[in-house]
N, C-alpha and C. Protein backbone atom coordinates (compact mmCIF):
# COMPACT_ATOMS: atom_id res chain seq x y z
N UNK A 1 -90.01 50.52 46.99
CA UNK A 1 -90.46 51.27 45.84
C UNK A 1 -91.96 51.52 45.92
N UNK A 2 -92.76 51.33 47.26
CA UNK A 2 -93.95 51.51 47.23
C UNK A 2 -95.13 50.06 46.56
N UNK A 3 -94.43 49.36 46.13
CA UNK A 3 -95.11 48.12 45.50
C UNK A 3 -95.32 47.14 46.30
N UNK A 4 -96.48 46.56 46.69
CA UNK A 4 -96.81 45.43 47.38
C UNK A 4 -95.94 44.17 47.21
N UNK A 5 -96.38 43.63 45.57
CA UNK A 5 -95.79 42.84 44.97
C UNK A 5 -94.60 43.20 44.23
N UNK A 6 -94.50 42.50 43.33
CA UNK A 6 -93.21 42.76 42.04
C UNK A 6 -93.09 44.18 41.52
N UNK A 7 -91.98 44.82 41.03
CA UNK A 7 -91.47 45.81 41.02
C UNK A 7 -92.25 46.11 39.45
N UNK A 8 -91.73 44.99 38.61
CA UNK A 8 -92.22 44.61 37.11
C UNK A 8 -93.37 44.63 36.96
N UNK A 9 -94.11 44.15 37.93
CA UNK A 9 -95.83 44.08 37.58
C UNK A 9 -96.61 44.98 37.65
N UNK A 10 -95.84 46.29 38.67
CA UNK A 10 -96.64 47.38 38.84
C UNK A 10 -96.23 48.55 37.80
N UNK A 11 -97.17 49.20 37.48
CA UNK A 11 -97.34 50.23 36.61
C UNK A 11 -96.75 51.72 37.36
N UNK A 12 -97.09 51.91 38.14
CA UNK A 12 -96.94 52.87 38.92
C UNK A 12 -95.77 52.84 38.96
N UNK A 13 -94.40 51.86 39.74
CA UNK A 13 -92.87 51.61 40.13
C UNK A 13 -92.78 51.55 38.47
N UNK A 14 -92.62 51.09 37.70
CA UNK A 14 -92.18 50.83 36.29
C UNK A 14 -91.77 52.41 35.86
N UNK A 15 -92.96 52.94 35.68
CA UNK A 15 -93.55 54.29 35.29
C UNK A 15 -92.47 55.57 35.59
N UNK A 16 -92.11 55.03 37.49
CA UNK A 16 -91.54 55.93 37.72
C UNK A 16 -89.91 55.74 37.63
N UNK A 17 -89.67 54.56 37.32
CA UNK A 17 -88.13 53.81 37.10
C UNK A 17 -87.97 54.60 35.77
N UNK A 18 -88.57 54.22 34.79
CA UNK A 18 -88.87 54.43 33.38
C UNK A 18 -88.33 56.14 33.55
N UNK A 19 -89.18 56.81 33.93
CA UNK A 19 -89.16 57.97 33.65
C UNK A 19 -87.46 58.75 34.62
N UNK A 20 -86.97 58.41 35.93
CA UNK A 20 -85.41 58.90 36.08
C UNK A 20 -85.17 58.26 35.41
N UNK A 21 -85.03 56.80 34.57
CA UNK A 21 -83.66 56.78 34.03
C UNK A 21 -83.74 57.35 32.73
N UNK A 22 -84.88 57.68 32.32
CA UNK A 22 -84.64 58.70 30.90
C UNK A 22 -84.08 60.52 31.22
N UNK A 23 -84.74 60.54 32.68
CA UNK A 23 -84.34 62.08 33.05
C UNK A 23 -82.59 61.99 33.40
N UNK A 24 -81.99 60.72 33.64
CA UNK A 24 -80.80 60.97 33.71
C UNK A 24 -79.92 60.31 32.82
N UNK A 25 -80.53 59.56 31.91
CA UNK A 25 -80.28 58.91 30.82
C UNK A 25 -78.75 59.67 30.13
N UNK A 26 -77.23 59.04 30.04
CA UNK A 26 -76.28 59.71 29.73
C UNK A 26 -76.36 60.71 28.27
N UNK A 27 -76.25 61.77 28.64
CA UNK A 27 -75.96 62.72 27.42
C UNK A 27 -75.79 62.31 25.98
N UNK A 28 -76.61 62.47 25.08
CA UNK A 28 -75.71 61.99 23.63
C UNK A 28 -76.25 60.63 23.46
N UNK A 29 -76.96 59.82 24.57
CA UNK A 29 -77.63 58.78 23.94
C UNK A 29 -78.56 59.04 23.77
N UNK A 30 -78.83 58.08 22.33
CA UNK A 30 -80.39 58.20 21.59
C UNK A 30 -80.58 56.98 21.95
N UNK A 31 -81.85 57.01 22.23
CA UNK A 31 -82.40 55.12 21.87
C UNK A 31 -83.80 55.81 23.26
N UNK A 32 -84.35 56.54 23.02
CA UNK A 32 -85.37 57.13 24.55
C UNK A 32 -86.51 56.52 23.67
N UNK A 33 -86.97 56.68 22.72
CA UNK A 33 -88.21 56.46 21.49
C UNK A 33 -88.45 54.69 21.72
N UNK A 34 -86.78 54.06 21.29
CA UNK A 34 -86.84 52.65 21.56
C UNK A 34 -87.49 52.09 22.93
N UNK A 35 -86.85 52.79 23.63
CA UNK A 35 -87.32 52.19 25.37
C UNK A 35 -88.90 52.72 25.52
N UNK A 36 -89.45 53.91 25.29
CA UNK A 36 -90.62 54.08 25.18
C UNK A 36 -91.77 53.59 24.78
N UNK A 37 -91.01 52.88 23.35
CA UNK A 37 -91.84 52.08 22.55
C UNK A 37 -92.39 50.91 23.42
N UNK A 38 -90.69 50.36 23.81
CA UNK A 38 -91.23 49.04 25.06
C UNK A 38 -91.85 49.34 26.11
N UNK A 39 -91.87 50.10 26.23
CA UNK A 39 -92.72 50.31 28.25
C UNK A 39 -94.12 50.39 28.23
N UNK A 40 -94.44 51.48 26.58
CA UNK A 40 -95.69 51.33 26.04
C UNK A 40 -96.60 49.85 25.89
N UNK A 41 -95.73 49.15 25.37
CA UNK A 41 -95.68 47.57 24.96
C UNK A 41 -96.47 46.76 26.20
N UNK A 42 -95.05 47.04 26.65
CA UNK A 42 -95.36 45.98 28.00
C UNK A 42 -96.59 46.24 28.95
N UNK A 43 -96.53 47.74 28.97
CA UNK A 43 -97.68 47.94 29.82
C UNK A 43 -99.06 47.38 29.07
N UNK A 44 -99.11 47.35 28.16
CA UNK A 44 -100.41 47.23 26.87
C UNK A 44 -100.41 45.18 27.03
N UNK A 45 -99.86 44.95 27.76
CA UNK A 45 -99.55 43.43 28.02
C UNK A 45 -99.86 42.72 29.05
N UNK A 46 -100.94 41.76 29.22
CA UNK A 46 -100.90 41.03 30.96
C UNK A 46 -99.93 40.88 31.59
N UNK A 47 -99.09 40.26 30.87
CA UNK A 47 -97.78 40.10 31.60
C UNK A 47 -96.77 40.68 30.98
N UNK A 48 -96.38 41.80 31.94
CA UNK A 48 -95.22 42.48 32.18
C UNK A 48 -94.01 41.43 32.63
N UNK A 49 -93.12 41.60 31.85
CA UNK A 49 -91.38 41.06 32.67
C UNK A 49 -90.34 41.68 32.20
N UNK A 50 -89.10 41.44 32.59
CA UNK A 50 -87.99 41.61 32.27
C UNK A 50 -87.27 40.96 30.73
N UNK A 51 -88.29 39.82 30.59
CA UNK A 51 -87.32 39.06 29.86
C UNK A 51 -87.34 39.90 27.94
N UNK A 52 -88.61 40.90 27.80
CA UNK A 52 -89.35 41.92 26.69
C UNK A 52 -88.24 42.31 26.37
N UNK A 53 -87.41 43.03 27.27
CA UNK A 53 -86.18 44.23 27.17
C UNK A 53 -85.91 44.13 25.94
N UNK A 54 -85.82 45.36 25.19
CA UNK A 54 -85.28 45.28 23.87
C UNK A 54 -83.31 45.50 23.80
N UNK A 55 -82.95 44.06 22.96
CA UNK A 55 -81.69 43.95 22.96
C UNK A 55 -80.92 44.83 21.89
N UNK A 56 -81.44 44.46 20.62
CA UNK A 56 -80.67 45.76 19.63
C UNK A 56 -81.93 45.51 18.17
N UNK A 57 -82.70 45.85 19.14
CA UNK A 57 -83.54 47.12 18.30
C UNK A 57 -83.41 48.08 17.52
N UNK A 58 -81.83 48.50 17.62
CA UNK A 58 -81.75 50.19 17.34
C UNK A 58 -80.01 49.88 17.10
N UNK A 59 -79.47 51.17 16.33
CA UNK A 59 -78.18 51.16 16.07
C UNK A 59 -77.42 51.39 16.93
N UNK A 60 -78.32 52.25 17.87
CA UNK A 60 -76.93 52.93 19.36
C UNK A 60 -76.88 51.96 20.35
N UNK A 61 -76.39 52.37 20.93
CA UNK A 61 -75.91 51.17 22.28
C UNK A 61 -77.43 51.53 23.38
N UNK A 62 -77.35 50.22 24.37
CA UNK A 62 -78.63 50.54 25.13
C UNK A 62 -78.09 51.58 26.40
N UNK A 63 -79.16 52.28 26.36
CA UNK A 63 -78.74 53.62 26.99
C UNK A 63 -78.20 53.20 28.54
N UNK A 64 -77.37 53.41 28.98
CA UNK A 64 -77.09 53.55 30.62
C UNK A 64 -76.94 54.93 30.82
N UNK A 65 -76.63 54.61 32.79
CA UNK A 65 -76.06 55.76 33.88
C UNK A 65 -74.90 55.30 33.89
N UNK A 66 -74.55 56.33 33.90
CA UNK A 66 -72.98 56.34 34.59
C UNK A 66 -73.01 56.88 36.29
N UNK A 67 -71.41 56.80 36.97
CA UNK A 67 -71.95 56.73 38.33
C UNK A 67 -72.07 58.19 38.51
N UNK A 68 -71.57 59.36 37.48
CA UNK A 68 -71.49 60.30 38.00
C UNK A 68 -73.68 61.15 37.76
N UNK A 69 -74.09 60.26 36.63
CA UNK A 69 -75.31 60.64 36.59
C UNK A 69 -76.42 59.93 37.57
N UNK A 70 -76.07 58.61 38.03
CA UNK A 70 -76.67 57.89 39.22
C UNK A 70 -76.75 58.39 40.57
N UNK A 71 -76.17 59.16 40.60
CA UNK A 71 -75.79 59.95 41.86
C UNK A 71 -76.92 60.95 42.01
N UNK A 72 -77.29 61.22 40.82
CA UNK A 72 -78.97 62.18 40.66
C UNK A 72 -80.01 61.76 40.94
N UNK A 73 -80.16 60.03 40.92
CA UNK A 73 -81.42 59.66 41.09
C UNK A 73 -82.23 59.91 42.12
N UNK A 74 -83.40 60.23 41.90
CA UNK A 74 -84.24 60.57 43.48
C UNK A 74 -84.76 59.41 43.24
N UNK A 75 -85.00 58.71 44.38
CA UNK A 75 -85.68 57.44 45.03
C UNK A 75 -87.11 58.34 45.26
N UNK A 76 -88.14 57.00 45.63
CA UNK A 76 -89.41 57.43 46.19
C UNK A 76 -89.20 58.19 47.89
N UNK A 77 -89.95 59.25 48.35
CA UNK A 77 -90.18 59.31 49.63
C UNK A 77 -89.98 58.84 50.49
N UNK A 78 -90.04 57.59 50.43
CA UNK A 78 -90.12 56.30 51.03
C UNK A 78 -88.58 55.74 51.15
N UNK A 79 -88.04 55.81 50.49
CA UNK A 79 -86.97 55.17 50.68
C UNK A 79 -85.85 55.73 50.34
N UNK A 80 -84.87 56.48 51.06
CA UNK A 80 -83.66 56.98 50.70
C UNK A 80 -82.64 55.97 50.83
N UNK A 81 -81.97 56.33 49.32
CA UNK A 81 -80.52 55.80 48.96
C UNK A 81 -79.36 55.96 48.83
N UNK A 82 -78.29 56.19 49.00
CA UNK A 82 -77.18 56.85 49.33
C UNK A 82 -76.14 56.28 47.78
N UNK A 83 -76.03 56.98 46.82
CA UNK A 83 -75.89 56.57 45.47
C UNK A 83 -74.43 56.63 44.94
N UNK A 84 -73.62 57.60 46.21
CA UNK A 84 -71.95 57.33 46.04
C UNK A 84 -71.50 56.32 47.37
N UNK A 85 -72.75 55.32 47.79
CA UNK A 85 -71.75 53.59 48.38
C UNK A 85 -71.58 53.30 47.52
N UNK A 86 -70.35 52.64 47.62
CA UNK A 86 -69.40 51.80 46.59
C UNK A 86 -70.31 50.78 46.79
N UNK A 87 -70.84 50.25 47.67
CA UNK A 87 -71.26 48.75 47.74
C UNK A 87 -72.47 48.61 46.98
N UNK A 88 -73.15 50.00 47.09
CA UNK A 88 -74.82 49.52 46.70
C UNK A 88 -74.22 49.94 45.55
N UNK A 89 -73.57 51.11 44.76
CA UNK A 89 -72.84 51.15 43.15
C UNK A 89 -72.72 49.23 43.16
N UNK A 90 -72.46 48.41 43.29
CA UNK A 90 -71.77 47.37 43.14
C UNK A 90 -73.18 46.60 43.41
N UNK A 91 -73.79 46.70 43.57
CA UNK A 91 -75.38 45.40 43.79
C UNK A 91 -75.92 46.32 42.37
N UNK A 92 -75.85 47.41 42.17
CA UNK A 92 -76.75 47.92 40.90
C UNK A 92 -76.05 47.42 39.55
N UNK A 93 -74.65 47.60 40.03
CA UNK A 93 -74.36 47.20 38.80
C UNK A 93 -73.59 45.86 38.35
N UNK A 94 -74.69 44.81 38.21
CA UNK A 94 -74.31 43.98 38.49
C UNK A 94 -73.87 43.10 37.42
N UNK A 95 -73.43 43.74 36.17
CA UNK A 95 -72.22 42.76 35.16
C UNK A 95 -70.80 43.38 35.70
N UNK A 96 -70.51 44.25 36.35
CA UNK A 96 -69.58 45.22 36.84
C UNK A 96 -68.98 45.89 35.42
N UNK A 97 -69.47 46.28 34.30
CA UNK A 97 -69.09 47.05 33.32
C UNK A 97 -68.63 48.60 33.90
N UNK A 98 -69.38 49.07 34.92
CA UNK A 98 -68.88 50.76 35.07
C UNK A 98 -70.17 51.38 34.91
N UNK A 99 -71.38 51.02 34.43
CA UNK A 99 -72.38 51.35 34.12
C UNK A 99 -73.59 50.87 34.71
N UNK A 100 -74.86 51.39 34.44
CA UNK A 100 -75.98 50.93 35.03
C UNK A 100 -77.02 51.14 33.74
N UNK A 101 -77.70 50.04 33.30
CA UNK A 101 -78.70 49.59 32.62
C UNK A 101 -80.16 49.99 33.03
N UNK A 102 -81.03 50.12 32.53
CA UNK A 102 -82.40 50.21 32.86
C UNK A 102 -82.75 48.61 33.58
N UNK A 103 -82.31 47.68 32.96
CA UNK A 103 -82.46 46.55 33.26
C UNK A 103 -82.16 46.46 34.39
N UNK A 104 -80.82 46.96 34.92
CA UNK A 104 -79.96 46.54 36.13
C UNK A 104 -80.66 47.45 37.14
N UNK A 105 -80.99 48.80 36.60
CA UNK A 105 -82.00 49.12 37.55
C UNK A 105 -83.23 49.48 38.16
N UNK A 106 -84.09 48.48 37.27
CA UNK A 106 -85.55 47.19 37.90
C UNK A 106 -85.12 46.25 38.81
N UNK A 107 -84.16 45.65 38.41
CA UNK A 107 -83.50 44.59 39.02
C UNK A 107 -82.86 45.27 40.53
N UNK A 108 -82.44 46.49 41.04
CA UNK A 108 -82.33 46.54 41.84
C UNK A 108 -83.09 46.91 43.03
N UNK A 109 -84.30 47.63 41.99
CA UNK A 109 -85.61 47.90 42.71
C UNK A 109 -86.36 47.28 43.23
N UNK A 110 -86.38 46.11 42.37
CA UNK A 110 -86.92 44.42 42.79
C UNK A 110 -86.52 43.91 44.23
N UNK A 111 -84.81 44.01 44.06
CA UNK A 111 -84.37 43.53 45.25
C UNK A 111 -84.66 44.17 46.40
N UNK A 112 -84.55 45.88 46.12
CA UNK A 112 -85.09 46.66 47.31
C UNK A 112 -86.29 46.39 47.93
N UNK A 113 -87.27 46.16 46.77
CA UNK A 113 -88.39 46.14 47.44
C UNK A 113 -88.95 44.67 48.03
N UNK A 114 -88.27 43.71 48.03
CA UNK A 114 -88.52 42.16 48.23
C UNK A 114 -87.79 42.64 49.85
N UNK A 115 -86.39 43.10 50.30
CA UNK A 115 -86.21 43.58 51.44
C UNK A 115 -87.11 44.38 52.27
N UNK A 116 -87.92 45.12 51.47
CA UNK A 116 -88.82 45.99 52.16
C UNK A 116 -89.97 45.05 52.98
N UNK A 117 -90.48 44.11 51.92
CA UNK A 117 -91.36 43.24 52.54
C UNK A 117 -91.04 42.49 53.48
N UNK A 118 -89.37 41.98 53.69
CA UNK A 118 -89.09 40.87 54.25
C UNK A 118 -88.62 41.68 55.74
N UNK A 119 -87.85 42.77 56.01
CA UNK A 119 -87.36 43.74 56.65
C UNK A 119 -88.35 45.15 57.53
N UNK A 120 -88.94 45.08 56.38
CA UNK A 120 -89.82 46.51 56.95
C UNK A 120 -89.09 47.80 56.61
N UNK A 121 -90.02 48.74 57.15
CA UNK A 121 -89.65 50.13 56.63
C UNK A 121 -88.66 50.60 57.75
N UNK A 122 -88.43 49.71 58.68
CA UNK A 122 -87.81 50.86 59.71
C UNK A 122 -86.28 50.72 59.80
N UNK A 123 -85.48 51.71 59.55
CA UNK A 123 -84.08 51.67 58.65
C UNK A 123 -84.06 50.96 57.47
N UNK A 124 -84.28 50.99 57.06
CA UNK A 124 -84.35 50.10 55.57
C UNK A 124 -83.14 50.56 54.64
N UNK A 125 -83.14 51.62 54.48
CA UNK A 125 -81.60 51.99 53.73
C UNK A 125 -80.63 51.41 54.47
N UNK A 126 -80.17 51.62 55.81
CA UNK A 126 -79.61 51.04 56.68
C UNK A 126 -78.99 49.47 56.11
N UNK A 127 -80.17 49.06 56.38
CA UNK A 127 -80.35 47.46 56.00
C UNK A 127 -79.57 47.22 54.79
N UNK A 128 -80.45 48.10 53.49
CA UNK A 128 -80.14 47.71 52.52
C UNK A 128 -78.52 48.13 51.82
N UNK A 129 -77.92 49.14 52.91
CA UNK A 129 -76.41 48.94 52.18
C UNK A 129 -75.81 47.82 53.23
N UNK A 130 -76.53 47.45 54.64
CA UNK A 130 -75.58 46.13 55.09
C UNK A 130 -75.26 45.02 53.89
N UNK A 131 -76.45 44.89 53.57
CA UNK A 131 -76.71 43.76 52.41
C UNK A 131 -76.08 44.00 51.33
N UNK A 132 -76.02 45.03 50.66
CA UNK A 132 -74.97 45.40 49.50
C UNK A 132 -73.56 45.49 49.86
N UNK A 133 -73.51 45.30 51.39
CA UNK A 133 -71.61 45.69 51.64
C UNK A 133 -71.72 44.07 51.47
N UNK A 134 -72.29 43.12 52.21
CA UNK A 134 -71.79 41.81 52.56
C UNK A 134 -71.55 41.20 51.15
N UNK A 135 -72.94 41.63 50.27
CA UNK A 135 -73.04 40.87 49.10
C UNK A 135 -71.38 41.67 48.28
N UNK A 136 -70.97 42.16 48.40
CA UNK A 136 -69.35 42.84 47.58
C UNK A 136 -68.59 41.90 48.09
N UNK A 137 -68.62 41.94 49.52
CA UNK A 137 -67.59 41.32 50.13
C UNK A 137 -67.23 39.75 50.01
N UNK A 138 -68.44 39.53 49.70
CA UNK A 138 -68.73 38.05 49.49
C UNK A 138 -67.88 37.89 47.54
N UNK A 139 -68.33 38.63 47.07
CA UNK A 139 -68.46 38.68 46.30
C UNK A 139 -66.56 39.14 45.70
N UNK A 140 -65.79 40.02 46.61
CA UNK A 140 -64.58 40.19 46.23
C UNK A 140 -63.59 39.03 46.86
N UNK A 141 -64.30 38.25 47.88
CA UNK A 141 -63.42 37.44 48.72
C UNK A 141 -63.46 36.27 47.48
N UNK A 142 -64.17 35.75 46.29
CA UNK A 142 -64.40 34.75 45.63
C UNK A 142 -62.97 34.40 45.02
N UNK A 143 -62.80 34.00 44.28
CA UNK A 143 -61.33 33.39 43.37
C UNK A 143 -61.89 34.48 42.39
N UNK A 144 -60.61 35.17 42.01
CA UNK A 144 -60.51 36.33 41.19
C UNK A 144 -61.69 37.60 41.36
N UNK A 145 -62.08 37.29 42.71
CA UNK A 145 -63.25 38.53 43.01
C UNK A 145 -62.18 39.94 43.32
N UNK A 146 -61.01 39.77 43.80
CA UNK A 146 -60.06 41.35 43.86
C UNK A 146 -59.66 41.77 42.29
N UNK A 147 -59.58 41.04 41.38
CA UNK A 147 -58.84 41.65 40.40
C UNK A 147 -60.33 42.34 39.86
N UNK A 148 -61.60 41.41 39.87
CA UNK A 148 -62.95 42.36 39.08
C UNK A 148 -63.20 43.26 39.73
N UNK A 149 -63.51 43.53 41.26
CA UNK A 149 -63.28 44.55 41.96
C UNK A 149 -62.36 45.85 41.37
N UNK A 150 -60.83 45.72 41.15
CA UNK A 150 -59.91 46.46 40.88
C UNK A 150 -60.48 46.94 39.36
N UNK A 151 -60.64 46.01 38.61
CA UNK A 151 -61.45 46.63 37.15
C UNK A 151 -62.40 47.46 37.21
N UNK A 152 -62.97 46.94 38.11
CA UNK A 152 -64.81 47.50 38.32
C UNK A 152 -64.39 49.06 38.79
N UNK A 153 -63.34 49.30 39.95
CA UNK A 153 -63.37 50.26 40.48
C UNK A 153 -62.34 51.18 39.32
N UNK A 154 -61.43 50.94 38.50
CA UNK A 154 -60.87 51.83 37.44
C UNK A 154 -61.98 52.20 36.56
N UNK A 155 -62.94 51.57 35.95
CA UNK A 155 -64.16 51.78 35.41
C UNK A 155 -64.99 53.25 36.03
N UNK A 156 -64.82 53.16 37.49
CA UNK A 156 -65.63 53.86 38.05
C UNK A 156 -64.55 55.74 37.85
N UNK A 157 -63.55 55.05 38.30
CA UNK A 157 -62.30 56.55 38.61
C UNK A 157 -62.08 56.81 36.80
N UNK A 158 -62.50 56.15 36.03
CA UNK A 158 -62.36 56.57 34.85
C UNK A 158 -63.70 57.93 34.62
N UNK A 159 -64.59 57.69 34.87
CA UNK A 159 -65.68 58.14 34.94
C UNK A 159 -65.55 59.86 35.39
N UNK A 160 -64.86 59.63 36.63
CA UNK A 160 -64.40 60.81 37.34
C UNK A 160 -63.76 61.32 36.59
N UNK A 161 -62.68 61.11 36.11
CA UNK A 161 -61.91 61.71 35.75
C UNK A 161 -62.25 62.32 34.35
N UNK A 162 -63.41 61.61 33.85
CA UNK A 162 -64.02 62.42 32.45
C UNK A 162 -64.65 63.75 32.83
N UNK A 163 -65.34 63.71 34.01
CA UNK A 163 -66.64 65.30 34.36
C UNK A 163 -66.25 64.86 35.77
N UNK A 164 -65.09 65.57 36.39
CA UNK A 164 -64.65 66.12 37.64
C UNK A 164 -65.78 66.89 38.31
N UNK A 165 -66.29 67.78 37.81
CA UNK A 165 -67.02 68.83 38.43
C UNK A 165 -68.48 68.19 39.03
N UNK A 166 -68.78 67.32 37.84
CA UNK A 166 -70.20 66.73 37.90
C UNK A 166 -70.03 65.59 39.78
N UNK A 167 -69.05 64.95 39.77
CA UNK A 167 -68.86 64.42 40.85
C UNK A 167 -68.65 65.35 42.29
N UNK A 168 -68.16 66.35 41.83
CA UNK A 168 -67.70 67.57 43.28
C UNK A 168 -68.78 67.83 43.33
N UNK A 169 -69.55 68.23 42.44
CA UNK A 169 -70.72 68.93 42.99
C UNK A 169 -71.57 68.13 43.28
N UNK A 170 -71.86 66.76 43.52
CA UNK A 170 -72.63 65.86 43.73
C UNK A 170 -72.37 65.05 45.64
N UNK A 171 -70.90 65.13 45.89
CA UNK A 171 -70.29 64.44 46.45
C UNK A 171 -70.19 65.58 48.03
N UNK A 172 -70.84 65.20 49.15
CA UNK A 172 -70.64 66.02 50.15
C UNK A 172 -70.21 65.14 51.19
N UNK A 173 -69.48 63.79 50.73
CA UNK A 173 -68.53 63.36 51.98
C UNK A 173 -67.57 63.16 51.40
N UNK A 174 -66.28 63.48 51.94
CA UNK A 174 -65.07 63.02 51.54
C UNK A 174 -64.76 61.72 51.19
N UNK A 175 -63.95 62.11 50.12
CA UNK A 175 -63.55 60.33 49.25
C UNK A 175 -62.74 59.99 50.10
N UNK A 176 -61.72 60.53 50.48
CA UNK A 176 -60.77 59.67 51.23
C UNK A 176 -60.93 59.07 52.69
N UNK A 177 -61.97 60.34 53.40
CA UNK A 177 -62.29 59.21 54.66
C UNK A 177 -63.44 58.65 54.31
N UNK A 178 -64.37 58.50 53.79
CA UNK A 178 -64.97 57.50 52.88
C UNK A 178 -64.25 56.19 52.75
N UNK A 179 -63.20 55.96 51.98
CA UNK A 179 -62.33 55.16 51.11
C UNK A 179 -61.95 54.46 52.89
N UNK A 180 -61.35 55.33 53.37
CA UNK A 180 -60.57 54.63 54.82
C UNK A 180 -61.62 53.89 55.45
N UNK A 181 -63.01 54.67 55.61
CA UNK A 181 -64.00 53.84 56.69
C UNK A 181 -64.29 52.63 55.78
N UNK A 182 -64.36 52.30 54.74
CA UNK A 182 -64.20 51.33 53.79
C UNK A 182 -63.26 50.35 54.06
N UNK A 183 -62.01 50.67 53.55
CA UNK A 183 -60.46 49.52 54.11
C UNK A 183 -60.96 49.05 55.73
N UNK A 184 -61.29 49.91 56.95
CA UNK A 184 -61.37 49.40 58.14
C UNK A 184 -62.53 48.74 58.19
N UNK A 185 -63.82 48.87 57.87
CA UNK A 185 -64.84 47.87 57.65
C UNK A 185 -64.24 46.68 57.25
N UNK A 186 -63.58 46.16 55.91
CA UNK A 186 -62.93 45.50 55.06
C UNK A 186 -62.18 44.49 56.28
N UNK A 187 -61.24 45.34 56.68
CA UNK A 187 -60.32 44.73 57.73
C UNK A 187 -60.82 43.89 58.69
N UNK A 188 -61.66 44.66 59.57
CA UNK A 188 -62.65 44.26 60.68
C UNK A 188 -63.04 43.11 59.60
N UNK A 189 -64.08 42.77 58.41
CA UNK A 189 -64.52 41.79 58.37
C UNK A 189 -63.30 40.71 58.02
N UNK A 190 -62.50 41.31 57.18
CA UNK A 190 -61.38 39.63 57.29
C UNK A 190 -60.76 39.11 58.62
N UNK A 191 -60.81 39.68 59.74
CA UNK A 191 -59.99 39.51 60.56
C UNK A 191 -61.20 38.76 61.28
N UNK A 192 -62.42 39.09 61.41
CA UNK A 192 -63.46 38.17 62.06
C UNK A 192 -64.10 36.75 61.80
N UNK A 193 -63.60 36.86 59.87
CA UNK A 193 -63.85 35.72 59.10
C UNK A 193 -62.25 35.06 59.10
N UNK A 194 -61.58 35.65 59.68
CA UNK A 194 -60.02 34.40 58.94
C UNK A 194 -59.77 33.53 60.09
């Protein structure tokens, strides 16, 4: 994300987190004034964190992305992200509701950029969906990790199936050999781990 240090501490990464997720902020939610209020806040504060987030401040629900509006996000220059992997969908959104939080995504920027330091710039997207496939995998192989998986992913095909168009026109690799190079990754790793 361009940040030396913490994702949270810098003004600049905040600023620009702050500002896509209000530009893609889902349709019909209000609460942009609320989150504004806080960013204003925090910045006006030595210490910036996560823990400020305003919980229910406000009558509407806290604004998310959905996957079909996440798919819009432009990343910095610096770092391209590929926003229909299932896997990195699945490190962002990490209560697995179907949605993505402002919260959830600092928190993933954080992680990106702690890889950046630890990894370097060279493939770094690369890197960073290895790490988001293993962390799923890890993560679906657990005791009852296939059935949240199976939730997580109806959550997602629910989505689709609300604004079809918004996904076609977003989507320039095929779902289904997509979906297949997926199952054979999948395969390959149980068969190397069993």
């Amino acid at each position: 994300m361009g940040a030396n240090g913490s994702v949270r501490r810098s003004k600049t990464a905040m600023s620009y987190l702050m500002n896509e997720f209000n530009r893609l902020k889902s349709h019909g939610v209000d609460g942009e004034a609320v989150w504004g209020e806080w960013f204003a806040a925090s910045l006006a504060s030595p210490n910036v964190n996560g823990a400020s987030l305003p919980q229910a401040q406000t009558h509407v629900e806290e604004p998310v992305l959905t996957l079909a509006t996440l798919q819009r996000l432009v990343t910095p220059e610096d770092l391209s992200l590929d926003f229909r992997h299932i896997a990195t969908l699945w490190k962002l959104d990490s209560n697995r509701d179907g949605v993505v939080t402002f919260e959830e995504l600092v928190t993933f920027a954080e992680f990106c950029n702690e890889q950046r330091m630890m990894l370097g710039d060279l493939e770094l997207s690369q890197k960073l969906k290895a790490l988001c496939v293993m962390e799923m995998i890890t993560d679906v192989c657990d005791e009852d990790g296939q059935d949240v998986f199976v939730d997580w992913m109806l959550k997602l095909v629910a989505q689709v199936q609300e604004c079809p168009s918004t996904i076609a026109s977003t989507t320039a690799v095929d779902p289904m050999e997509s979906h297949i190079r997926g199952i054979e990754l999948y395969r390959k790793f149980e068969l190397y781990y069993a």
